[in-house]
Protein backbone atom coordinates (compact mmCIF):
# COMPACT_ATOMS: atom_id res chain seq x y z
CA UNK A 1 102.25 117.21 131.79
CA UNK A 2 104.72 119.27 132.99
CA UNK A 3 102.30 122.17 134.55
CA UNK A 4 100.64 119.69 136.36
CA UNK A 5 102.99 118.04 137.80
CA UNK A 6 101.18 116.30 140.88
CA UNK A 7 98.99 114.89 138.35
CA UNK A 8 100.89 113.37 136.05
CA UNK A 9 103.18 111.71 138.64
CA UNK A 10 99.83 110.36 139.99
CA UNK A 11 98.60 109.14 136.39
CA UNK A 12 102.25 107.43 135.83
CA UNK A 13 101.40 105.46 139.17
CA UNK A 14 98.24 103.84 137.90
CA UNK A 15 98.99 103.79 134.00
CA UNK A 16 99.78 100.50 132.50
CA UNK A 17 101.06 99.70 129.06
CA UNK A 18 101.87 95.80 129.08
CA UNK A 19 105.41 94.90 127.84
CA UNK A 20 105.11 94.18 124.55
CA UNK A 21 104.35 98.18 123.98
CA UNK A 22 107.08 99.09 126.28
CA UNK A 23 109.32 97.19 124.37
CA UNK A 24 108.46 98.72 121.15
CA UNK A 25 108.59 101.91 122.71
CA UNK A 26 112.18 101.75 123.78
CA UNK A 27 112.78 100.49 120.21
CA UNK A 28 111.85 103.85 118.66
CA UNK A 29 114.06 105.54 120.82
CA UNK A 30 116.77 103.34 120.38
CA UNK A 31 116.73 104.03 116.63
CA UNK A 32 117.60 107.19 117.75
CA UNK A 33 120.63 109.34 117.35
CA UNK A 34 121.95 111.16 120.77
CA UNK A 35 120.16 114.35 121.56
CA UNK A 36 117.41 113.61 118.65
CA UNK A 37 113.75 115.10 118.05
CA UNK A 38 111.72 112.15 117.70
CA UNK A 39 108.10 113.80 115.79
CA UNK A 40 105.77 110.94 115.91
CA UNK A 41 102.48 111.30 113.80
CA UNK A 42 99.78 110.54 116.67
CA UNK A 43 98.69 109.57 120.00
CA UNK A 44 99.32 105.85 119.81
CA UNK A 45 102.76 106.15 119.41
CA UNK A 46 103.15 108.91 121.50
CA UNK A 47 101.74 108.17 124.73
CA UNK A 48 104.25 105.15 125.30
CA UNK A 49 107.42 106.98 124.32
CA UNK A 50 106.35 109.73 127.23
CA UNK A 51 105.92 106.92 129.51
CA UNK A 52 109.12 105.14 129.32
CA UNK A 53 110.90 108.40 129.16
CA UNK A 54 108.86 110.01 132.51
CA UNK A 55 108.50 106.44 134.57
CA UNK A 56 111.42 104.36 133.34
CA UNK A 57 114.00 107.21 132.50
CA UNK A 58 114.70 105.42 129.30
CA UNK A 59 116.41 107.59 126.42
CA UNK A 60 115.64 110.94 128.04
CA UNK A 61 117.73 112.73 125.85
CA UNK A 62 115.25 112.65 122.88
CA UNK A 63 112.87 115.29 122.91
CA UNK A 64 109.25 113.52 121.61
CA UNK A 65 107.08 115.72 119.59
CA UNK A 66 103.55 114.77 118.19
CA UNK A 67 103.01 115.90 114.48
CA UNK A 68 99.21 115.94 115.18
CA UNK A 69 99.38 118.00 118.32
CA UNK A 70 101.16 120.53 116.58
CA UNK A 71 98.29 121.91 115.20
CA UNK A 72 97.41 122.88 118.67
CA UNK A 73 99.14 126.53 120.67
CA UNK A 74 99.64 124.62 123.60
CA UNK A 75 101.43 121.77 122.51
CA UNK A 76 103.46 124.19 119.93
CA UNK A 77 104.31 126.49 123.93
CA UNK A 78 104.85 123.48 125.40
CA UNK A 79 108.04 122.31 123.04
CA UNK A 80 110.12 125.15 124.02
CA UNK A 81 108.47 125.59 127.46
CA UNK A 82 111.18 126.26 130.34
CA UNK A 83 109.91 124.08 132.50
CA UNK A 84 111.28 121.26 130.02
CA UNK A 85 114.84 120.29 130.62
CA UNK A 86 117.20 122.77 128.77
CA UNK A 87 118.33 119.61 126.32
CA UNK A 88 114.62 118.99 125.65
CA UNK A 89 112.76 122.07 124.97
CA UNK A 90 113.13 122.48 121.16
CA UNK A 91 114.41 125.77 119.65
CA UNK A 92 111.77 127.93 117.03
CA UNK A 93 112.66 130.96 114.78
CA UNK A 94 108.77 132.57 114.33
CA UNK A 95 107.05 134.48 117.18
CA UNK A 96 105.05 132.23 119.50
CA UNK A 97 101.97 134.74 118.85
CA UNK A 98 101.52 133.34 115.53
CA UNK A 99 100.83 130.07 116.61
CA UNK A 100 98.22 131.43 119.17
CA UNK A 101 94.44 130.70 119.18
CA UNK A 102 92.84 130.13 115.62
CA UNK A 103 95.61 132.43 114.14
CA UNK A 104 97.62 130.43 111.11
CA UNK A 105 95.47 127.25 111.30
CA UNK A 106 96.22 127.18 107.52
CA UNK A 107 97.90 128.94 105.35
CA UNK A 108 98.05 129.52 100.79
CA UNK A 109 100.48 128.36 99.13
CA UNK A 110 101.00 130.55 96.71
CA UNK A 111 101.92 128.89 92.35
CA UNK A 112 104.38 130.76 92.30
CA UNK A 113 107.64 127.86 92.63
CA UNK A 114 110.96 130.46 92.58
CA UNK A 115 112.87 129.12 95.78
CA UNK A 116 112.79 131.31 98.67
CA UNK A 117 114.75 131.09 101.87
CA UNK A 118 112.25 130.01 105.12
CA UNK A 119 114.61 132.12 107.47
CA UNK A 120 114.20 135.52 106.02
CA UNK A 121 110.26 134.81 105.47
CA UNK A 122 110.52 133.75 109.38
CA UNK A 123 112.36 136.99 109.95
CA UNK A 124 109.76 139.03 107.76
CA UNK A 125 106.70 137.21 109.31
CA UNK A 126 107.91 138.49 112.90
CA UNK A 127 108.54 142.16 111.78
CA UNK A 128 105.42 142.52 109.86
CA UNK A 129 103.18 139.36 109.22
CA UNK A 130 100.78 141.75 107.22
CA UNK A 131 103.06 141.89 103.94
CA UNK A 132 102.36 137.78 103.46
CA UNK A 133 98.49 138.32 104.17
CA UNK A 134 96.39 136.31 101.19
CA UNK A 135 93.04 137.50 103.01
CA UNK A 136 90.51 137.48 105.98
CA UNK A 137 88.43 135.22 107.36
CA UNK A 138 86.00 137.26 109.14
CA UNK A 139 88.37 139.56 111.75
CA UNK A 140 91.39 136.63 110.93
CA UNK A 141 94.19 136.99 108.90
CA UNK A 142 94.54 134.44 106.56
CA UNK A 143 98.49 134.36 105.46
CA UNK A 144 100.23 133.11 102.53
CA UNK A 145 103.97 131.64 101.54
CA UNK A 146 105.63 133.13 99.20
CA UNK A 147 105.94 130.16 96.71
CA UNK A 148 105.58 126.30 96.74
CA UNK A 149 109.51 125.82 96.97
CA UNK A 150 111.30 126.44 100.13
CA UNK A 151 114.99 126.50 101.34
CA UNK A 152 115.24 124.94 105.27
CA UNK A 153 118.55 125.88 107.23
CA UNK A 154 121.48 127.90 107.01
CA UNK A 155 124.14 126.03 105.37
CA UNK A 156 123.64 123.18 103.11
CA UNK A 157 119.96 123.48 102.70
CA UNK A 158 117.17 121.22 102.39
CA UNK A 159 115.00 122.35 99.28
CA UNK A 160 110.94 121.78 100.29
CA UNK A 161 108.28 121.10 97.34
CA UNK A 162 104.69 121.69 98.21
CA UNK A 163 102.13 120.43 95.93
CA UNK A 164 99.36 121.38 98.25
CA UNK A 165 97.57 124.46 97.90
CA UNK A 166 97.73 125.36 101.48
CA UNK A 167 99.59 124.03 104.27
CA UNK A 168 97.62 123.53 108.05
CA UNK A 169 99.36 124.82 111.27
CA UNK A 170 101.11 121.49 112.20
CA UNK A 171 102.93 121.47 108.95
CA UNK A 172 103.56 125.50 109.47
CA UNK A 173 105.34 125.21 112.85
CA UNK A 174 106.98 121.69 111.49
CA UNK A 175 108.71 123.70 108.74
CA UNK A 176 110.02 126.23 111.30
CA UNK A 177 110.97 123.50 113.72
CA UNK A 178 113.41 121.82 110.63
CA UNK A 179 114.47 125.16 109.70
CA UNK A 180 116.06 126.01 112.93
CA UNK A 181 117.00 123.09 114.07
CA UNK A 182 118.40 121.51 110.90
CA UNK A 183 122.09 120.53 111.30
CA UNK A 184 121.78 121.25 115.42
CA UNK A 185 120.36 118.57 116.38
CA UNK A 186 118.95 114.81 114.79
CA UNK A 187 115.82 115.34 113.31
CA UNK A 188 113.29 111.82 113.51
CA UNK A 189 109.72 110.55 112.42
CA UNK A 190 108.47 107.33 114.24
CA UNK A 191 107.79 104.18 110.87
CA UNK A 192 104.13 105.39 112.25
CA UNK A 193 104.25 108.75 110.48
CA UNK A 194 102.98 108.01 107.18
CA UNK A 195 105.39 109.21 104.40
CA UNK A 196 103.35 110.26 101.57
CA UNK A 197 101.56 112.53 104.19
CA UNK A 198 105.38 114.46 104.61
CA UNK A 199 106.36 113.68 100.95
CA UNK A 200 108.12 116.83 100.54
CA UNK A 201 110.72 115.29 102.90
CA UNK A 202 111.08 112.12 101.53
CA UNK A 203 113.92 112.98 99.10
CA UNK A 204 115.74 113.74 102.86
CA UNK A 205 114.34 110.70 104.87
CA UNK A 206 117.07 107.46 105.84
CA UNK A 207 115.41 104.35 107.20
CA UNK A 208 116.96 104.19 110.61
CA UNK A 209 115.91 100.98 112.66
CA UNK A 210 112.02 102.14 113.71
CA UNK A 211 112.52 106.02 112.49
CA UNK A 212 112.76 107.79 109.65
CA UNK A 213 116.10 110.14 110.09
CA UNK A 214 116.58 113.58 108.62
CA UNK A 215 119.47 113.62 106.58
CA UNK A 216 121.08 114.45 103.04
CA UNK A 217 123.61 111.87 102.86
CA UNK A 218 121.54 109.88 100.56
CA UNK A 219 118.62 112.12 99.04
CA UNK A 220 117.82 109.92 95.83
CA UNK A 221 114.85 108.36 96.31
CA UNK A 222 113.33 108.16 93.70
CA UNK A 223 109.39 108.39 95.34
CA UNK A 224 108.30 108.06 99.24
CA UNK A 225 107.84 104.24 98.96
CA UNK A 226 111.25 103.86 98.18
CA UNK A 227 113.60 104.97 100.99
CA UNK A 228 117.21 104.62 101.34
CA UNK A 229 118.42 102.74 104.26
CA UNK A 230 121.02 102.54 106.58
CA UNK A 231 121.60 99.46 106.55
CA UNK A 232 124.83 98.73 109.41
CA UNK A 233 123.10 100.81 112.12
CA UNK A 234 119.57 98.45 111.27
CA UNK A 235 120.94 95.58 111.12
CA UNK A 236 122.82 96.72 114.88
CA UNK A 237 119.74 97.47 116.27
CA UNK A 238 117.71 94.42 114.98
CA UNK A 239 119.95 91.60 115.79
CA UNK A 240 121.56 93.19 118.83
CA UNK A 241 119.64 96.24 120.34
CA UNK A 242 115.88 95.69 119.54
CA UNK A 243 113.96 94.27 122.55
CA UNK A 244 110.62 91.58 121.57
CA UNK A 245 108.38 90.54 124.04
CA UNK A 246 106.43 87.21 124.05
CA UNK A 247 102.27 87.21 123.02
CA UNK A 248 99.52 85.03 121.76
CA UNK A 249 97.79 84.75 118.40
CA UNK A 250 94.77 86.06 119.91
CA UNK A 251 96.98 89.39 120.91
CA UNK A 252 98.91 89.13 117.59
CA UNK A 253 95.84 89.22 115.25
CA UNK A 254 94.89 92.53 117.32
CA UNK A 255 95.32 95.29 114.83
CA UNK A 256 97.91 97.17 117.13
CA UNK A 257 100.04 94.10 117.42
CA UNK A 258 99.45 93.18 113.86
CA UNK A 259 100.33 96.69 112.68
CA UNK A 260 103.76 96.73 115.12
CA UNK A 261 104.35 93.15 114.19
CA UNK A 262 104.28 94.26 110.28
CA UNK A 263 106.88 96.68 111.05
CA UNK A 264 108.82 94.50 112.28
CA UNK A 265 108.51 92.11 109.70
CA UNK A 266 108.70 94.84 106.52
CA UNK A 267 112.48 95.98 108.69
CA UNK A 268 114.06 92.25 108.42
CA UNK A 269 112.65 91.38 104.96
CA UNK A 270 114.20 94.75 104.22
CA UNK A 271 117.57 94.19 105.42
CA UNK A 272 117.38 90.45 104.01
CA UNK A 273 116.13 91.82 100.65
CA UNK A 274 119.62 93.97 100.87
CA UNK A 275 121.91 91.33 101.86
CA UNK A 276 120.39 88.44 98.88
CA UNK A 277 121.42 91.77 96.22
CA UNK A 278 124.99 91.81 97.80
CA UNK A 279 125.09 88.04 98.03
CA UNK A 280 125.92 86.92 101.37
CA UNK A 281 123.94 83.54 102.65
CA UNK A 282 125.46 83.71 106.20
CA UNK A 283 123.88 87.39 107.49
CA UNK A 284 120.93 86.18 105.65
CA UNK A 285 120.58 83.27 107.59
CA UNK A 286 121.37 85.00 110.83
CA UNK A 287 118.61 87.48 109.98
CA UNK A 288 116.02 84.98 109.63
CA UNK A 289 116.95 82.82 112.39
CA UNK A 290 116.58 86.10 115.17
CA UNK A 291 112.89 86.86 112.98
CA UNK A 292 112.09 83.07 113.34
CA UNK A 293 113.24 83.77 117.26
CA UNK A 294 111.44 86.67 117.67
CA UNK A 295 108.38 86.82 115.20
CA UNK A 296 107.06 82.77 116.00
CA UNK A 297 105.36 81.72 113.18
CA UNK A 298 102.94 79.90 114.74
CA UNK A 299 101.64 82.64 116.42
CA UNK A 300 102.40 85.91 114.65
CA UNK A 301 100.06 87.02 112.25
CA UNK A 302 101.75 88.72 109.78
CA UNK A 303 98.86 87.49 106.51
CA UNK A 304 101.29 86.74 103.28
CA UNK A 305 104.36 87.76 104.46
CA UNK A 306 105.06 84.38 105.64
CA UNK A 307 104.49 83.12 102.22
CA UNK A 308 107.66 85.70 101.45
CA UNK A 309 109.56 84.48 104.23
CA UNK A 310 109.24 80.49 103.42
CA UNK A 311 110.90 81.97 99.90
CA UNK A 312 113.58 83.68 101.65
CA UNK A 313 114.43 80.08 103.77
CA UNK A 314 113.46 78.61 99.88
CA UNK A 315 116.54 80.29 98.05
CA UNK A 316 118.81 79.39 100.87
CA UNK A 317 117.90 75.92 100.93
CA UNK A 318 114.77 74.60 99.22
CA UNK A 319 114.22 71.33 101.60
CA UNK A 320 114.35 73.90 104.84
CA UNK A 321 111.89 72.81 107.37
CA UNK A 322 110.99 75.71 108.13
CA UNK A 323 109.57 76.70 104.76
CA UNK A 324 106.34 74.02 105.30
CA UNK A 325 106.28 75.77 109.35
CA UNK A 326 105.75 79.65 107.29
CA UNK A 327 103.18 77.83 104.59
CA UNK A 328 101.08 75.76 107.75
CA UNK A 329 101.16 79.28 109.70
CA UNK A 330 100.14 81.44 106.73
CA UNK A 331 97.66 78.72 106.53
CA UNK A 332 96.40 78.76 109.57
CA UNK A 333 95.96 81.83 109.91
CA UNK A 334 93.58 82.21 106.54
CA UNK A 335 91.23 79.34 108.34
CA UNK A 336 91.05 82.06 111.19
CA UNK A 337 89.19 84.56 109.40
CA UNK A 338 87.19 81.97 107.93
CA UNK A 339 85.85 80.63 111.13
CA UNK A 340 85.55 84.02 112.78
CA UNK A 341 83.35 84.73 109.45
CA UNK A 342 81.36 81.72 110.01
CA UNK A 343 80.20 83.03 113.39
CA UNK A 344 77.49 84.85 112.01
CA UNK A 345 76.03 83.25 108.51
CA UNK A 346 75.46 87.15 107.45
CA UNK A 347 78.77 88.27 108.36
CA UNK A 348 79.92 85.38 106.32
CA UNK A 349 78.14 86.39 103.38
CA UNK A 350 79.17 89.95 103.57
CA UNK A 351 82.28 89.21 103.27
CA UNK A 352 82.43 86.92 101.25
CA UNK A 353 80.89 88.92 98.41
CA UNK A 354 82.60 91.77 99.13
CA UNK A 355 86.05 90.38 99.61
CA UNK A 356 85.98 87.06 97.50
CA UNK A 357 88.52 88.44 94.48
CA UNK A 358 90.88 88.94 97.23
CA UNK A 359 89.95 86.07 99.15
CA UNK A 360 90.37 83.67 95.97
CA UNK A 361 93.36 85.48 95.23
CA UNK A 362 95.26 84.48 98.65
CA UNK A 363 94.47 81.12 98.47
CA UNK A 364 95.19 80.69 95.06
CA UNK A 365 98.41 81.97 96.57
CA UNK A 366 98.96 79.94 99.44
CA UNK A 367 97.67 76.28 96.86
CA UNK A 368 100.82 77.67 94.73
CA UNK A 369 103.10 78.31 97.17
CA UNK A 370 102.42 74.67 98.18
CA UNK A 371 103.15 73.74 94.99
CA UNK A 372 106.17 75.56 94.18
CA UNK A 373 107.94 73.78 97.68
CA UNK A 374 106.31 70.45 96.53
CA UNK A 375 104.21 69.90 99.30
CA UNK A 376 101.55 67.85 97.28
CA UNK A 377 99.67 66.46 100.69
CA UNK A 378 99.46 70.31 101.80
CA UNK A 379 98.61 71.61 98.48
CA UNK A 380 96.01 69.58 98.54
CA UNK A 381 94.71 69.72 101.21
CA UNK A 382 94.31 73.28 101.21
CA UNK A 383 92.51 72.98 97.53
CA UNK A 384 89.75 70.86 98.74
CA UNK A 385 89.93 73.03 102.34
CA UNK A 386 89.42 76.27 100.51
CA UNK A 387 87.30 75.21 97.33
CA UNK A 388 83.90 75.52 98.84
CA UNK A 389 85.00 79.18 99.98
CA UNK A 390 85.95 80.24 96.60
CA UNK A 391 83.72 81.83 93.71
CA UNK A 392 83.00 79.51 91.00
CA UNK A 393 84.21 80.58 87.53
């Protein structure tokens, strides 16, 4: 983008992303420390951070990388390129040559697990990349770490597990990007990046707002589905920071509104989830209210987490009007898929067979929830709605 210059100015005149992605956009980089690396894990949620950084100068100090690109020379020359800014090219430790070409696509990972430090086999791999060589493939090296267990960083190190056998080039360069930058600058991954796909950081990973930030403040989690969280600077950015633009149902049952939509919802439920352990109604009410603002009901699909959320207004008051508004929407929403099933009788039927244990088991979900909030007229409604849907026993 930077080479060609001419042409990406003219590609920034004519490129549209509609508001609702803008906004999320600037919500990643909000969740951002000053002067961070922001590695997202593809092009979806790259593209749009680019964009608001090139055409709306928006958070410009965060240099965006994309974990899947790295896998590729050119995007590996172009992080450290000097055409970047100075504050956004992104410093390296290992020769640029052994990113080049086909050279290092993947490398062994050797059993053995006695902790060596990544900076020294940087410093060895520069001098003499031979003395790590596992084999050839044809007239390419194929080269090996030393051990599954690594050390990242100079002082207070981070301490990598690999349970792989090999590791490919966008994890190699990854590794070197962490180890020299580690303590220099913030190091984030976009809520996009998958976490059991980086698992070997996830002892190191802090639930930021929208990103993941490296850090070893709080490295206990227990597995990767269970991250700690920083709770003040999320709650900040939700109820104070975070932009949300307006759509329809028909947008919001899109998969990538859905999927942004979900992350929205997963980041108040956590924070609410946080404030019912330490007991305090009030925030918890605040919370909801700004989701109820911001995440309609009505017309954000967001499948059975509205049956969670009617709890949530449930345990704070149990005759809430809102809790029937979650239970209609959920609801709602169900009849959707039916009818769009019903649009073709062998679509229908596909699905379902296929899908009718899951299918029975939401609305045997949604005909208890109903119950549990005594809403007889709904519940049954919904019993005789759904019955001729369901599988009979």
């Amino acid at each position: 983008m930077i080479q060609q210059g001419k042409l990406a100015e003219e590609f920034l005149d004519i490129a549209e992303y509609n508001d609702f992605f803008l906004a999320s956009a600037k919500n990643y980089l909000r969740s951002c420390p000053p002067n961070a690396i922001l590695v997202t894990w593809g092009d979806s949620d790259y593209y749009p951070l680019c964009y608001v950084q090139a055409k709306l100068g928006f958070r410009k100090d965060v240099t965006i990388l994309n974990k899947s690109l790295m896998a590729l020379a050119r995007h590996i020359n172009y992080t450290s390129n000097t055409l970047l800014p100075k504050e956004n090219r992104v410093q390296i430790s290992m020769n640029l040559d052994l990113y080049k070409g086909w050279l290092n696509d993947y490398l062994y990972v050797t059993k053995d697990r006695t902790e060596f430090d990544y900076s020294d086999f940087t410093q060895k791999m520069n001098e003499n990349p031979a003395q790590y060589k596992y084999r050839n493939l044809g007239d390419r090296p194929i080269h090996k770490l030393p051990s599954s267990s690594m050390l990242l960083g100079k002082d207070d190190q981070l301490l990598l597990k690999i349970a792989n056998s090999y590791i490919i080039k966008d994890e190699f360069f990854l590794f070197d990007l962490i180890n020299t930058n580690w303590q220099k600058r913030p190091i984030c991954f976009t809520s996009g990046v998958p976490i059991h796909r980086i698992a070997y950081l996830s002892n190191y990973l802090v639930q930021r707002g929208e990103v993941y930030e490296l850090t070893k403040e709080t490295a206990n989690a227990e597995n990767y589905q269970n991250q700690p969280f920083n709770v003040k600077i999320s709650e900040a950015l939700v109820l104070k920071e975070f932009e949300f633009e307006p759509y329809t149902l028909e947008q919001s049952s899109s998969t990538e509104y859905l999927s942004q939509n979900m992350h929205y919802s997963t980041l108040f439920s956590d924070l609410i989830e946080y404030h019912i352990e330490e007991g305090n109604p009030t925030i918890i009410k605040n919370i909801l209210d700004k989701m109820y603002e911001k995440l309609p009901p009505a017309i954000t699909v967001l499948k059975s987490s509205h049956l969670q959320i009617a709890q949530y207004y449930s345990e704070l008051n149990p005759t809430h009007k809102r809790i029937k508004e979650y239970i209609e929407a959920y609801a709602n929403q169900l009849q959707m898929g039916i009818d769009k099933w019903e649009e073709s009788d062998k679509i229908a039927r596909m699905h379902l067979t296929t899908n009718a244990r899951d299918f029975k088991s939401l609305a045997k979900l949604l005909i208890e929830s109903c119950r549990m909030h005594r809403l007889e007229k709904l519940r049954v409604k919904y019993k005789e709605q759904f019955a001729k849907y369901l599988p009979r026993n």
